[in-house]
PDB file of N, CA and C in Angstrom:
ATOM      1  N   UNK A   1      46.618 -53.611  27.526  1.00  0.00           N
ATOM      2  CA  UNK A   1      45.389 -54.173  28.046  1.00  0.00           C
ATOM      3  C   UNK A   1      45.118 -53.684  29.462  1.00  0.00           C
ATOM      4  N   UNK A   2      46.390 -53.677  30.066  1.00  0.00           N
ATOM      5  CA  UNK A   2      46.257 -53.075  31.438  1.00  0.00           C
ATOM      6  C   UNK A   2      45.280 -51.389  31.957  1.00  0.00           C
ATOM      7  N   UNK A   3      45.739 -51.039  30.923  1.00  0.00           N
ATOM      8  CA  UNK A   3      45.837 -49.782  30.837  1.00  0.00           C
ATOM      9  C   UNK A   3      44.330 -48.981  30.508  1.00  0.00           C
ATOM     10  N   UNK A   4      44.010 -49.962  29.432  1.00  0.00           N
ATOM     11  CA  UNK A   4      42.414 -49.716  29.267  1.00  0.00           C
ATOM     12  C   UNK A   4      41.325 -50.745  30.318  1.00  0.00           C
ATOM     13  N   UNK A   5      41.920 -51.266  30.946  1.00  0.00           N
ATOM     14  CA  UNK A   5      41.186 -51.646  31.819  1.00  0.00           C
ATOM     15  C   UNK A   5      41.142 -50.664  33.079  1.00  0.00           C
ATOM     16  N   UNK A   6      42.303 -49.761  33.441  1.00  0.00           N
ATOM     17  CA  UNK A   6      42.597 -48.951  34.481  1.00  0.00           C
ATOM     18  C   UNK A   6      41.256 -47.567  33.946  1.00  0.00           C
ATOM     19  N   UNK A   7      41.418 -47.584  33.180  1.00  0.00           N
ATOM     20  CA  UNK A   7      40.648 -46.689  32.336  1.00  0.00           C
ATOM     21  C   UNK A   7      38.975 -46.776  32.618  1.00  0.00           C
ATOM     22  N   UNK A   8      38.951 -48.095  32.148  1.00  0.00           N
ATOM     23  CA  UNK A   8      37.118 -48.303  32.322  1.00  0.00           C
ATOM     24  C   UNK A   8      36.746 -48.306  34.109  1.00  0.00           C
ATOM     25  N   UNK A   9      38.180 -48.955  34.912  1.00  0.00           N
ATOM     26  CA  UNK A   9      37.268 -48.804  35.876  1.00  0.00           C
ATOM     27  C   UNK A   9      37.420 -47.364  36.638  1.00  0.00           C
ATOM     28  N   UNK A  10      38.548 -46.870  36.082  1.00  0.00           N
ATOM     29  CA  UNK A  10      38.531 -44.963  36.474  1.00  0.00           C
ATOM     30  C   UNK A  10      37.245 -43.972  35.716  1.00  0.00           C
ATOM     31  N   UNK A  11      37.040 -44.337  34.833  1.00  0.00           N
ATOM     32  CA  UNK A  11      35.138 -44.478  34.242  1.00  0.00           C
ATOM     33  C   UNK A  11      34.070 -44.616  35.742  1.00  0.00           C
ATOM     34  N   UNK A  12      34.055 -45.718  35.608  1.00  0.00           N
ATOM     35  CA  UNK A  12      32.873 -46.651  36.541  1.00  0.00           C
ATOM     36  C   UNK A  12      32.922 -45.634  37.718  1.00  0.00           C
ATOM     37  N   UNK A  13      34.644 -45.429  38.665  1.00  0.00           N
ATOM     38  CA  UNK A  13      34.328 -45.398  39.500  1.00  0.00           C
ATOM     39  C   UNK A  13      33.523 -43.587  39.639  1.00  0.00           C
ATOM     40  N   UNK A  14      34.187 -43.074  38.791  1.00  0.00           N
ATOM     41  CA  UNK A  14      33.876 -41.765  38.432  1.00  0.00           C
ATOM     42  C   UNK A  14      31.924 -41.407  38.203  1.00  0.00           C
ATOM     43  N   UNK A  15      31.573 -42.804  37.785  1.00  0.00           N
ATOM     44  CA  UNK A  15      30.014 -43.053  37.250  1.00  0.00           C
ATOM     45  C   UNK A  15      29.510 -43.191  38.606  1.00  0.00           C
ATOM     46  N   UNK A  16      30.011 -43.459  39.219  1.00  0.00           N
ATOM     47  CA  UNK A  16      29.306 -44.455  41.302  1.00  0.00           C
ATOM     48  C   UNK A  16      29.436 -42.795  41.622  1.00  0.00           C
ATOM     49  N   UNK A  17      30.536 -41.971  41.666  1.00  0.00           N
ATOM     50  CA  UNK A  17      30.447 -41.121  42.451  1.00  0.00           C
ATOM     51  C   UNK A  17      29.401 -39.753  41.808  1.00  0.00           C
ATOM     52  N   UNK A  18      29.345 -39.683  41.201  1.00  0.00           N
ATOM     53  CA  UNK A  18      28.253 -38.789  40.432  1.00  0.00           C
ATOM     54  C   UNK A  18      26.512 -39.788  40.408  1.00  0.00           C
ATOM     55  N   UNK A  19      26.349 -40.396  40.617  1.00  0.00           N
ATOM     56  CA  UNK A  19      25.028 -41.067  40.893  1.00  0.00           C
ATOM     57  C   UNK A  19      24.828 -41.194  42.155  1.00  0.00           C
ATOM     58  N   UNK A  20      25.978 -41.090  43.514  1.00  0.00           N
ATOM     59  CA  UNK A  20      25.887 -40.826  45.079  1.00  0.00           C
ATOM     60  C   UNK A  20      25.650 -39.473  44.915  1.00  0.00           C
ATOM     61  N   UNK A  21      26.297 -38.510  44.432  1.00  0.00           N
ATOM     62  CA  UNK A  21      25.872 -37.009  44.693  1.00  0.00           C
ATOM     63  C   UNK A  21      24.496 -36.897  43.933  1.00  0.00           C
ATOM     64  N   UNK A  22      23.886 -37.242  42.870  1.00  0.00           N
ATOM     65  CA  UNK A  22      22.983 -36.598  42.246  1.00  0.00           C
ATOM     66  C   UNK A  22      21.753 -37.058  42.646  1.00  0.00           C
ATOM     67  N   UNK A  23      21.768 -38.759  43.196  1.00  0.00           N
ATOM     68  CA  UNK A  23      20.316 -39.634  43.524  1.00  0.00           C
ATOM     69  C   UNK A  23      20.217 -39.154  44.745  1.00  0.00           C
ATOM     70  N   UNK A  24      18.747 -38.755  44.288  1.00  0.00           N
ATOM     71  CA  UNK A  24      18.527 -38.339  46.277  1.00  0.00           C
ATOM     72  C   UNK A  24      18.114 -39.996  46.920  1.00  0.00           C
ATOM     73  N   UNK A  25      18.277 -39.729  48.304  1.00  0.00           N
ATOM     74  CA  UNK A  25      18.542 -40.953  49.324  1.00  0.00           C
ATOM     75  C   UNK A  25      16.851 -41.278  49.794  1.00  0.00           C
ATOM     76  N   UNK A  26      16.232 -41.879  48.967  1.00  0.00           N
ATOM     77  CA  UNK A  26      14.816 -42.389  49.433  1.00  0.00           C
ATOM     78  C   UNK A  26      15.075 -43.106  50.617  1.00  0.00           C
ATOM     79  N   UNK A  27      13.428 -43.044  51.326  1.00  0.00           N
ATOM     80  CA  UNK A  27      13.590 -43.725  52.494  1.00  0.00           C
ATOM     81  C   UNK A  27      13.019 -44.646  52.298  1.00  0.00           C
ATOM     82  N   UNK A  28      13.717 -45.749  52.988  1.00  0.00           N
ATOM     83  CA  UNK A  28      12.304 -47.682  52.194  1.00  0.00           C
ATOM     84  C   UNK A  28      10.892 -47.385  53.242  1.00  0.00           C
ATOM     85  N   UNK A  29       9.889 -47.653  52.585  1.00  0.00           N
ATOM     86  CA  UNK A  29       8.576 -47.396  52.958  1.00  0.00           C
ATOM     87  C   UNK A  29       8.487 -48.647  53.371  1.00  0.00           C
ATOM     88  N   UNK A  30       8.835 -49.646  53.060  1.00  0.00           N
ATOM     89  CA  UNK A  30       8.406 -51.195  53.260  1.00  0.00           C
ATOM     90  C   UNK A  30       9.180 -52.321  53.142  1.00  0.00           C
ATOM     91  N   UNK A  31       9.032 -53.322  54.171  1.00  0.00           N
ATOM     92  CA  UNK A  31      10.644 -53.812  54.299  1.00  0.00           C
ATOM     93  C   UNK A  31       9.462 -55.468  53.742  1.00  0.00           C
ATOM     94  N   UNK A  32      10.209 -56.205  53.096  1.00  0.00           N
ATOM     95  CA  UNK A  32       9.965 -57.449  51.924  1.00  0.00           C
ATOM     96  C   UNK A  32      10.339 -58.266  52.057  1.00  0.00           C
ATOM     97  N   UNK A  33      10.025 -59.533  52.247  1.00  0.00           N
ATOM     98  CA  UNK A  33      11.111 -60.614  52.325  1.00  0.00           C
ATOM     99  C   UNK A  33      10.874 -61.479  50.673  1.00  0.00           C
ATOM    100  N   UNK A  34      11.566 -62.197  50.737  1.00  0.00           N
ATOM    101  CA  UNK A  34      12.326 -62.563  49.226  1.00  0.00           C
ATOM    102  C   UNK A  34      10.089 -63.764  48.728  1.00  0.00           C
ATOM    103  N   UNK A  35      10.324 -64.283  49.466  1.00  0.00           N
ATOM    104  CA  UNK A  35       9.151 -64.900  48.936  1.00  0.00           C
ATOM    105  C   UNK A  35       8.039 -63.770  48.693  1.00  0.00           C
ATOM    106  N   UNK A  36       7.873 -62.305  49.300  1.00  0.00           N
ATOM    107  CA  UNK A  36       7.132 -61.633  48.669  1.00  0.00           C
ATOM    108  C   UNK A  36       7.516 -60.800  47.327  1.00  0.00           C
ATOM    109  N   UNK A  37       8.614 -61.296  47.246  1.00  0.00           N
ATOM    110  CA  UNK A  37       9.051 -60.180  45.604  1.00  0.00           C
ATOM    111  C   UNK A  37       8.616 -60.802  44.672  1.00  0.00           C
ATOM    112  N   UNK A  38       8.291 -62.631  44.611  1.00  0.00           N
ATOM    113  CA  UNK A  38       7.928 -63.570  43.509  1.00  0.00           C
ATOM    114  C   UNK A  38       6.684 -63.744  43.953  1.00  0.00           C
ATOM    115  N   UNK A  39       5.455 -62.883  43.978  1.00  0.00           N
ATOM    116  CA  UNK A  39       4.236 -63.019  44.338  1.00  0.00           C
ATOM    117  C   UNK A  39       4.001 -62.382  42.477  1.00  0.00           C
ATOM    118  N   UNK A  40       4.838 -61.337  42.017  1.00  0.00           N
ATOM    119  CA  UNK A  40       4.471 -60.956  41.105  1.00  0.00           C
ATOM    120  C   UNK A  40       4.055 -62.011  39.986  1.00  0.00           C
ATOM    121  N   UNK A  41       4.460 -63.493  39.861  1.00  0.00           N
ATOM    122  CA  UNK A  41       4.512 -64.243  39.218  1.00  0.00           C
ATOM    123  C   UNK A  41       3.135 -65.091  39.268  1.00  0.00           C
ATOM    124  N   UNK A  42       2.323 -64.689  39.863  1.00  0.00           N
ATOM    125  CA  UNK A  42       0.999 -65.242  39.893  1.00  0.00           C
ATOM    126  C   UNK A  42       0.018 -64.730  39.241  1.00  0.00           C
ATOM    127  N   UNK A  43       0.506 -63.492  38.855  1.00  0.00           N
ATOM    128  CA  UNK A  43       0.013 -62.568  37.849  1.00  0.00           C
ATOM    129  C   UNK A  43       0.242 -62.779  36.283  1.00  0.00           C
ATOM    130  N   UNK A  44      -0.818 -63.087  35.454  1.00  0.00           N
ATOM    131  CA  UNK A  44      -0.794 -63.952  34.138  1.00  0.00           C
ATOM    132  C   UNK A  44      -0.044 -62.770  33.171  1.00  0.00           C
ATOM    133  N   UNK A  45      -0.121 -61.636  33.292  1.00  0.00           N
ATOM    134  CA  UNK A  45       0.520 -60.590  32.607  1.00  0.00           C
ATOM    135  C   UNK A  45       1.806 -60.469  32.681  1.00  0.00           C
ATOM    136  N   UNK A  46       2.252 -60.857  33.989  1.00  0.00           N
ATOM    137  CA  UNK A  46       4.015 -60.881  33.727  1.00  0.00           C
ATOM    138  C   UNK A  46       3.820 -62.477  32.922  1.00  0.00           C
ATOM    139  N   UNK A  47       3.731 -63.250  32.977  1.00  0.00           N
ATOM    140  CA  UNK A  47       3.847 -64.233  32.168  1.00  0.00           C
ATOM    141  C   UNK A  47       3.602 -63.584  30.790  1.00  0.00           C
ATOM    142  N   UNK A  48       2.774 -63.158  30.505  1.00  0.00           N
ATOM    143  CA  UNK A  48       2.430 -62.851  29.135  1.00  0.00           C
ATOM    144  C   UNK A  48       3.919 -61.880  28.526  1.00  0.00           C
ATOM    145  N   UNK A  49       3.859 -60.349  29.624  1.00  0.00           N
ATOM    146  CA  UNK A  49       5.276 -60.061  29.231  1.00  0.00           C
ATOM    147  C   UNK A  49       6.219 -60.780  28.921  1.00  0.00           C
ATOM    148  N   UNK A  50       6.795 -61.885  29.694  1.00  0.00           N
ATOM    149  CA  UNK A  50       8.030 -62.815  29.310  1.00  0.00           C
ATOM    150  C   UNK A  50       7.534 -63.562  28.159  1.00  0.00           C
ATOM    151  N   UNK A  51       6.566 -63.755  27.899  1.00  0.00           N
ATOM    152  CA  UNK A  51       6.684 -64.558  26.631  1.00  0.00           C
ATOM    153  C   UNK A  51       7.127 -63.952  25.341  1.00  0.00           C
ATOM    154  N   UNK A  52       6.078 -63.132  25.195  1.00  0.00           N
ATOM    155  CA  UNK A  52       6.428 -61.728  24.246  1.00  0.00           C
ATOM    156  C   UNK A  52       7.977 -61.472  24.126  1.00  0.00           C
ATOM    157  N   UNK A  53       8.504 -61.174  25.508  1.00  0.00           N
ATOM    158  CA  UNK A  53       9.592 -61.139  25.139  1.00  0.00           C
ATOM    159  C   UNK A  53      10.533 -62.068  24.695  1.00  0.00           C
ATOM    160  N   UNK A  54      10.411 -62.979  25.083  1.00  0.00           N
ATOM    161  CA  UNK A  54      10.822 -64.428  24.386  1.00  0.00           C
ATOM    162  C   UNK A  54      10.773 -64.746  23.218  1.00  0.00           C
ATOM    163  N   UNK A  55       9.732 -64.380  22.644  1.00  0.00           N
ATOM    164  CA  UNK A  55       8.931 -64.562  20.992  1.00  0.00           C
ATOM    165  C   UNK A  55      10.099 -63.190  20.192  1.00  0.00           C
ATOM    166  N   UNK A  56       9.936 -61.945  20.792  1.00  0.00           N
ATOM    167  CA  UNK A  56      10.570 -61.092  19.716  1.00  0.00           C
ATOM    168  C   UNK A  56      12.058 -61.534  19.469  1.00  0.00           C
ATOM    169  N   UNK A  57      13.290 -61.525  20.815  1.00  0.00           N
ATOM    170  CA  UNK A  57      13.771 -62.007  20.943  1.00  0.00           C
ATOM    171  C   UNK A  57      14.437 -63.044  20.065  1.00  0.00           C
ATOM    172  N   UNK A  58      13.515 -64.202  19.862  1.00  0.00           N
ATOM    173  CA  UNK A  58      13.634 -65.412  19.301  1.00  0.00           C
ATOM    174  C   UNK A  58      13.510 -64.878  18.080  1.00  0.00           C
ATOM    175  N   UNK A  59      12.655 -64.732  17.738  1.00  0.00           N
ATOM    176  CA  UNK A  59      12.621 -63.926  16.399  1.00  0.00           C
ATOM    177  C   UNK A  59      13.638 -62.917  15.607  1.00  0.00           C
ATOM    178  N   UNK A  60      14.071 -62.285  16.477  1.00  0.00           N
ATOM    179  CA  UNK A  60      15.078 -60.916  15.920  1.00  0.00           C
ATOM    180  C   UNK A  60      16.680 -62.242  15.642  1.00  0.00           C
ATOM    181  N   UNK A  61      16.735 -63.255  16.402  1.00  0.00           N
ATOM    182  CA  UNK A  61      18.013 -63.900  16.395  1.00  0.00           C
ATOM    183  C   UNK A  61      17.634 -64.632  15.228  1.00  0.00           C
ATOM    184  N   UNK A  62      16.113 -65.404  14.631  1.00  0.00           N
ATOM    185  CA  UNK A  62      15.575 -66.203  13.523  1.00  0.00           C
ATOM    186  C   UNK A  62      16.462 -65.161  12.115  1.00  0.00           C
ATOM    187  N   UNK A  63      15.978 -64.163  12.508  1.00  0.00           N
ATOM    188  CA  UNK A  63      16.307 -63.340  11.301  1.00  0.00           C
ATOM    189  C   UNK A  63      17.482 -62.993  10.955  1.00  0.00           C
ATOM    190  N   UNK A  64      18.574 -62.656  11.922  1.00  0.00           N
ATOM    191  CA  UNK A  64      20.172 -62.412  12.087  1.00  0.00           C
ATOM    192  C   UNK A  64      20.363 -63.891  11.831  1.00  0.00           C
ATOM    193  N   UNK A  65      20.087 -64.774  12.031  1.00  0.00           N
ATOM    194  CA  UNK A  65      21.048 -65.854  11.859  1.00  0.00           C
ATOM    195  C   UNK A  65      20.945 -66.720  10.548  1.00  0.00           C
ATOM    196  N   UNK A  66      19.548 -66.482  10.420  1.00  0.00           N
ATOM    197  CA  UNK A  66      18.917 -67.576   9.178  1.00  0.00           C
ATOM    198  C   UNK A  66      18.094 -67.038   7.918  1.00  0.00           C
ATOM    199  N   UNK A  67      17.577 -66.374   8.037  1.00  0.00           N
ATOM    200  CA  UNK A  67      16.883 -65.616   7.326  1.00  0.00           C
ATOM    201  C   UNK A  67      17.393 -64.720   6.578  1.00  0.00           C
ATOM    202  N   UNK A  68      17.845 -63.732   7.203  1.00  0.00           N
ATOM    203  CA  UNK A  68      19.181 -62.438   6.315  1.00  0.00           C
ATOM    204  C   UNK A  68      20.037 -63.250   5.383  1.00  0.00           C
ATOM    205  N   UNK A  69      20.923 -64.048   5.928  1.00  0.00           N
ATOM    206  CA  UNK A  69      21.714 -64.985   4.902  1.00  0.00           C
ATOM    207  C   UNK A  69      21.446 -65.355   3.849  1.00  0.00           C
ATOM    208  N   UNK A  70      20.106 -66.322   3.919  1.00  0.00           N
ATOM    209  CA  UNK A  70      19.367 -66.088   2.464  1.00  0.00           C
ATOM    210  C   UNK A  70      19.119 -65.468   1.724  1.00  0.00           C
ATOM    211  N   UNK A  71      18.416 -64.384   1.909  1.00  0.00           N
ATOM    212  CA  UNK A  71      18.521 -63.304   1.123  1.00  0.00           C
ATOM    213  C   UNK A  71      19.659 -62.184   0.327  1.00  0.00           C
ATOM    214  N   UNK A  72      20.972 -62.690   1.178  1.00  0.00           N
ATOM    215  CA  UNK A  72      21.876 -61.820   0.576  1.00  0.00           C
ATOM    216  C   UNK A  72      22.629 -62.950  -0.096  1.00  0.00           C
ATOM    217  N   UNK A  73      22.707 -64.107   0.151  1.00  0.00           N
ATOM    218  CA  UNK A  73      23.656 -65.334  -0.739  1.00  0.00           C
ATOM    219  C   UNK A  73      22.850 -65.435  -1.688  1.00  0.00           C
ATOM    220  N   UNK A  74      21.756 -65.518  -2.060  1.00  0.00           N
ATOM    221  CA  UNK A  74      20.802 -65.686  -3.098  1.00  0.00           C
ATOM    222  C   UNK A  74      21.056 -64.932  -4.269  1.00  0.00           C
ATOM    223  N   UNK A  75      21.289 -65.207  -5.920  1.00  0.00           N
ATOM    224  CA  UNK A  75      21.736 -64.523  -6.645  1.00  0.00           C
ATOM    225  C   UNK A  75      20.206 -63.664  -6.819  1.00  0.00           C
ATOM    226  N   UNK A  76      19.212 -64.127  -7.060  1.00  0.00           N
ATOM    227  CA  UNK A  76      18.058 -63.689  -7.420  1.00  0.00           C
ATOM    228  C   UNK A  76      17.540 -62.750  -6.007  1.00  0.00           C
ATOM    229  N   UNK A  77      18.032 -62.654  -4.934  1.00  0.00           N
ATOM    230  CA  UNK A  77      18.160 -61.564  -3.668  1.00  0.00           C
ATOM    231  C   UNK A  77      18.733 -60.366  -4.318  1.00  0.00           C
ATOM    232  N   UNK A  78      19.630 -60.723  -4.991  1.00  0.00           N
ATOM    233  CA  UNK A  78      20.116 -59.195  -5.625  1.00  0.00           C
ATOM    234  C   UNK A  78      19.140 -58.082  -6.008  1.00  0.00           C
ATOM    235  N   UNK A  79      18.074 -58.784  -7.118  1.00  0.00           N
ATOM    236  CA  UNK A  79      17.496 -58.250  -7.689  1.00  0.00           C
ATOM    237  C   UNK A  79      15.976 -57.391  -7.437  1.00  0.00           C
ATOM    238  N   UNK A  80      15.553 -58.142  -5.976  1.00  0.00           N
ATOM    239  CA  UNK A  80      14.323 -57.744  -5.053  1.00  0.00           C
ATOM    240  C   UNK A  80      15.222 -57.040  -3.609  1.00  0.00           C
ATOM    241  N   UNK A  81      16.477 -57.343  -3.276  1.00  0.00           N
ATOM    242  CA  UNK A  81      16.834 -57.106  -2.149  1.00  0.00           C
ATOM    243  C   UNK A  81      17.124 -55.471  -2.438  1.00  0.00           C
ATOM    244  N   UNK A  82      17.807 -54.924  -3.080  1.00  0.00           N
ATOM    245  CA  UNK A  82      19.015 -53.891  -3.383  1.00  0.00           C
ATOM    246  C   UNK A  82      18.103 -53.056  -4.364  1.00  0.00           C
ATOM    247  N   UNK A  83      18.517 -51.559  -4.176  1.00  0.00           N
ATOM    248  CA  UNK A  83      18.244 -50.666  -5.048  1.00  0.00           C
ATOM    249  C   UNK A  83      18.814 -50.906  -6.664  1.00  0.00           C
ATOM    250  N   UNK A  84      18.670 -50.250  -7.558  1.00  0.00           N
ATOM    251  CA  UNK A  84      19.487 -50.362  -8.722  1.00  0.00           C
ATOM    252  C   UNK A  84      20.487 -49.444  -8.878  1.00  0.00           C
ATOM    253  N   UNK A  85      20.376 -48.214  -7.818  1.00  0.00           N
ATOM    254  CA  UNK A  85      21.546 -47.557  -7.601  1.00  0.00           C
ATOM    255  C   UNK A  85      22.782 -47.975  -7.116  1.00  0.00           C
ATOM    256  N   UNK A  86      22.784 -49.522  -6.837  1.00  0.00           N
ATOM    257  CA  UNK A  86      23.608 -49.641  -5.686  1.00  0.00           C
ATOM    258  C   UNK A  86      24.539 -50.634  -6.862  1.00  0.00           C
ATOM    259  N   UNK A  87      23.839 -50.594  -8.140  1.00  0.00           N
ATOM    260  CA  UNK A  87      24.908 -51.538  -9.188  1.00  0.00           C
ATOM    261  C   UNK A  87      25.738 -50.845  -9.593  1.00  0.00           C
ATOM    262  N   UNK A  88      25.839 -49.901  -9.127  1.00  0.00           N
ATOM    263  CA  UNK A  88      26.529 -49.039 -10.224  1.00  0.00           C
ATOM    264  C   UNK A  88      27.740 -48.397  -9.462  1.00  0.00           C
ATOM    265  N   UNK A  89      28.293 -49.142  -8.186  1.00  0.00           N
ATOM    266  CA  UNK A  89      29.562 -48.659  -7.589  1.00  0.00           C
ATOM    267  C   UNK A  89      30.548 -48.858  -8.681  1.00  0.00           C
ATOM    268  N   UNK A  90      30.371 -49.878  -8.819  1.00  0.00           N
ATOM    269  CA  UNK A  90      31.911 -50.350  -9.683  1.00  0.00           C
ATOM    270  C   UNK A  90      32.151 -49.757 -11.091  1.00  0.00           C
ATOM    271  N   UNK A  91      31.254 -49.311 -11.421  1.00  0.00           N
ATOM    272  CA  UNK A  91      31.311 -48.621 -12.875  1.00  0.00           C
ATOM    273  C   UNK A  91      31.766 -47.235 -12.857  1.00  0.00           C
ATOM    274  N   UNK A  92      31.853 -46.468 -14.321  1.00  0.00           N
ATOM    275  CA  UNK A  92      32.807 -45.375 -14.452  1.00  0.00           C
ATOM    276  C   UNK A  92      31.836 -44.128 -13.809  1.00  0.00           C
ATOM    277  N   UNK A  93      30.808 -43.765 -13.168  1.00  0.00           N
ATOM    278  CA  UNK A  93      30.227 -42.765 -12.287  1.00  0.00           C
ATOM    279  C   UNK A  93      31.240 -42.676 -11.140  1.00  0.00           C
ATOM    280  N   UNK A  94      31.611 -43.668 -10.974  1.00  0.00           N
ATOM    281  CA  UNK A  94      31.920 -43.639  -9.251  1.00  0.00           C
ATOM    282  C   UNK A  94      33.833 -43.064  -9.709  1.00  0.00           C
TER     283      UNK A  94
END
């Protein structure tokens, strides 16, 4: 365990030093304080983004968790879910 951990962070650190040589060094045009970075939030479109993303999200986990299951525990899923090629592992073709 040790060992692959020595590993990932001899990775990482190897990843930091190749992104210092390759990113060139911008200069900050404009200096921000923290209450102006959440100005973006008054804007109904980032709201709209987060929702969206919230909705697919929610959705993609609806389907992995609850939805897929059904369809494959279902004996009658067999028959709309699956090709008819796919009955035929166990038989003498294979």
């Amino acid at each position: 365990m040790a060992l692959y951990f020595r590993y990932r962070c001899l990775i990482g650190l190897i990843t930091l030093v190749f992104l210092k040589a390759w990113l060139p060094a911008l200069p900050v045009e404009q200096e921000g304080d923290t209450r102006s970075h959440f100005q973006i939030f008054r804007n109904p479109e980032t709201w709209l983004i987060i929702l969206i993303t919230a909705i697919g999200t929610g959705g993609l986990f609806a389907w992995i968790s609850y939805i897929a299951p059904l369809m494959t525990i279902s004996p009658a899923s067999r028959l709309i879910a699956y090709p008819v090629s796919w009955y035929w592992q166990d038989s003498v073709w294979w």
